[in-house]
Protein backbone atom coordinates (compact mmCIF):
# COMPACT_ATOMS: atom_id res chain seq x y z
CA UNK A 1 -5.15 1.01 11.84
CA UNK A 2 -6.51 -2.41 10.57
CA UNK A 3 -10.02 -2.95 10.11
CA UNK A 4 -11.77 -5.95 9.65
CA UNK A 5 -14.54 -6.16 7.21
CA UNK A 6 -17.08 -9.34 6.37
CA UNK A 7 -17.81 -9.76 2.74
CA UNK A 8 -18.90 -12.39 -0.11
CA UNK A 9 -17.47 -12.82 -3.23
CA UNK A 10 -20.20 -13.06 -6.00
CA UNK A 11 -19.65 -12.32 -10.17
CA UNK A 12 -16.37 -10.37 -9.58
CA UNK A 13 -17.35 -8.47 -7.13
CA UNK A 14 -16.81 -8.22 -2.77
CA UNK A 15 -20.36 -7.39 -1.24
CA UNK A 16 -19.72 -6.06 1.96
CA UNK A 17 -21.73 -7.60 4.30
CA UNK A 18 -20.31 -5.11 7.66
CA UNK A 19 -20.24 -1.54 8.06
CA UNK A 20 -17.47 0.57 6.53
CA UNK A 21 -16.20 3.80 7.50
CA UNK A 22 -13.91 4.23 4.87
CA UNK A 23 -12.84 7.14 2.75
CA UNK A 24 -14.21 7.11 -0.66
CA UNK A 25 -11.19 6.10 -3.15
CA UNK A 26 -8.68 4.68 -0.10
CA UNK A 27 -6.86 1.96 -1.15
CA UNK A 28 -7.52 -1.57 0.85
CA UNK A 29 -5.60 -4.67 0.67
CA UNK A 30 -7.63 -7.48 1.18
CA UNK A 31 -6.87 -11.53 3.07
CA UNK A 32 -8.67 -13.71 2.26
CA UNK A 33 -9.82 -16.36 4.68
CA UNK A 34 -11.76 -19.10 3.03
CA UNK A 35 -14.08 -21.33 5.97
CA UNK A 36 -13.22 -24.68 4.20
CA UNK A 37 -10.72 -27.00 5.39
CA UNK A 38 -8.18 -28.41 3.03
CA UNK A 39 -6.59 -31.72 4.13
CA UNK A 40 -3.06 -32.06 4.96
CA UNK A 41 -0.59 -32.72 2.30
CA UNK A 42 0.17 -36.42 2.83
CA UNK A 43 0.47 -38.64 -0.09
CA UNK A 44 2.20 -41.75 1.64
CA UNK A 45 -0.40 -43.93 2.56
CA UNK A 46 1.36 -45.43 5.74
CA UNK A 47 2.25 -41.66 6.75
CA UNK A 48 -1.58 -40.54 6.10
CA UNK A 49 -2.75 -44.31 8.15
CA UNK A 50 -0.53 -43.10 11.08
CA UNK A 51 -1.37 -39.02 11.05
CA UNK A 52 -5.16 -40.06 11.19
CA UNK A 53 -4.50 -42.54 13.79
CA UNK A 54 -2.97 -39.95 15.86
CA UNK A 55 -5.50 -37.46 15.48
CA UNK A 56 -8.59 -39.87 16.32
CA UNK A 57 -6.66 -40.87 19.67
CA UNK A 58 -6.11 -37.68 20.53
CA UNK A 59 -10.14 -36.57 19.84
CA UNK A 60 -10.90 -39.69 22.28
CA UNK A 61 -8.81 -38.58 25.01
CA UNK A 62 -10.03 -35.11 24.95
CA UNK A 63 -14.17 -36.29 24.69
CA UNK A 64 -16.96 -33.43 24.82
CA UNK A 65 -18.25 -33.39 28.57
CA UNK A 66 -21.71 -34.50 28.65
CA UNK A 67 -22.73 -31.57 30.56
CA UNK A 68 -21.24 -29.29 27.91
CA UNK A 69 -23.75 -26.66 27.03
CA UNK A 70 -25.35 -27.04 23.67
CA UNK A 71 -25.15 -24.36 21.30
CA UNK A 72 -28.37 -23.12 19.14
CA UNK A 73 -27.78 -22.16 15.35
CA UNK A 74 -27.79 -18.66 16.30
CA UNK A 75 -25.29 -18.60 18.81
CA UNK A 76 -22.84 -20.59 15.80
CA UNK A 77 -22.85 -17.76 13.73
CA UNK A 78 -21.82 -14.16 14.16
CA UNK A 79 -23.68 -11.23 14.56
CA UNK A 80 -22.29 -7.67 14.15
């Protein structure tokens, strides 16, 4: 059954940073999901011009509602 487990990458090594119930010695096969965004692949200029144009439109038509609630640092980041 997959299990998903929070951990940092420092000198070589994955620091788990969540409990693990595993057996000692069991094999894993890791994912890795890296936080930072990579931009999108587009080297024509006009093509890049018109995909950014696109996506700013479509942020103002979809604006954050002023009574949106407003979210403290804690509630941004996970707790297990």
């Amino acid at each position: 059954m997959p299990q998903t487990l929070k951990a940092i990458y420092r000198s070589g090594t994955f620091i788990l940073q969540t409990a693990c119930n595993l057996p000692e010695g069991v094999e894993v096969q890791l994912f890795v999901q890296s936080p930072q965004v990579t931009p999108p692949q587009i080297t024509d200029i006009t093509a890049r011009k018109t995909f950014l144009g696109l996506l700013v439109e479509r942020m103002q038509q979809n604006p954050i509602p002023h009574n949106a609630p407003q979210f403290t640092r804690d509630m941004l980041h996970e707790r297990s």
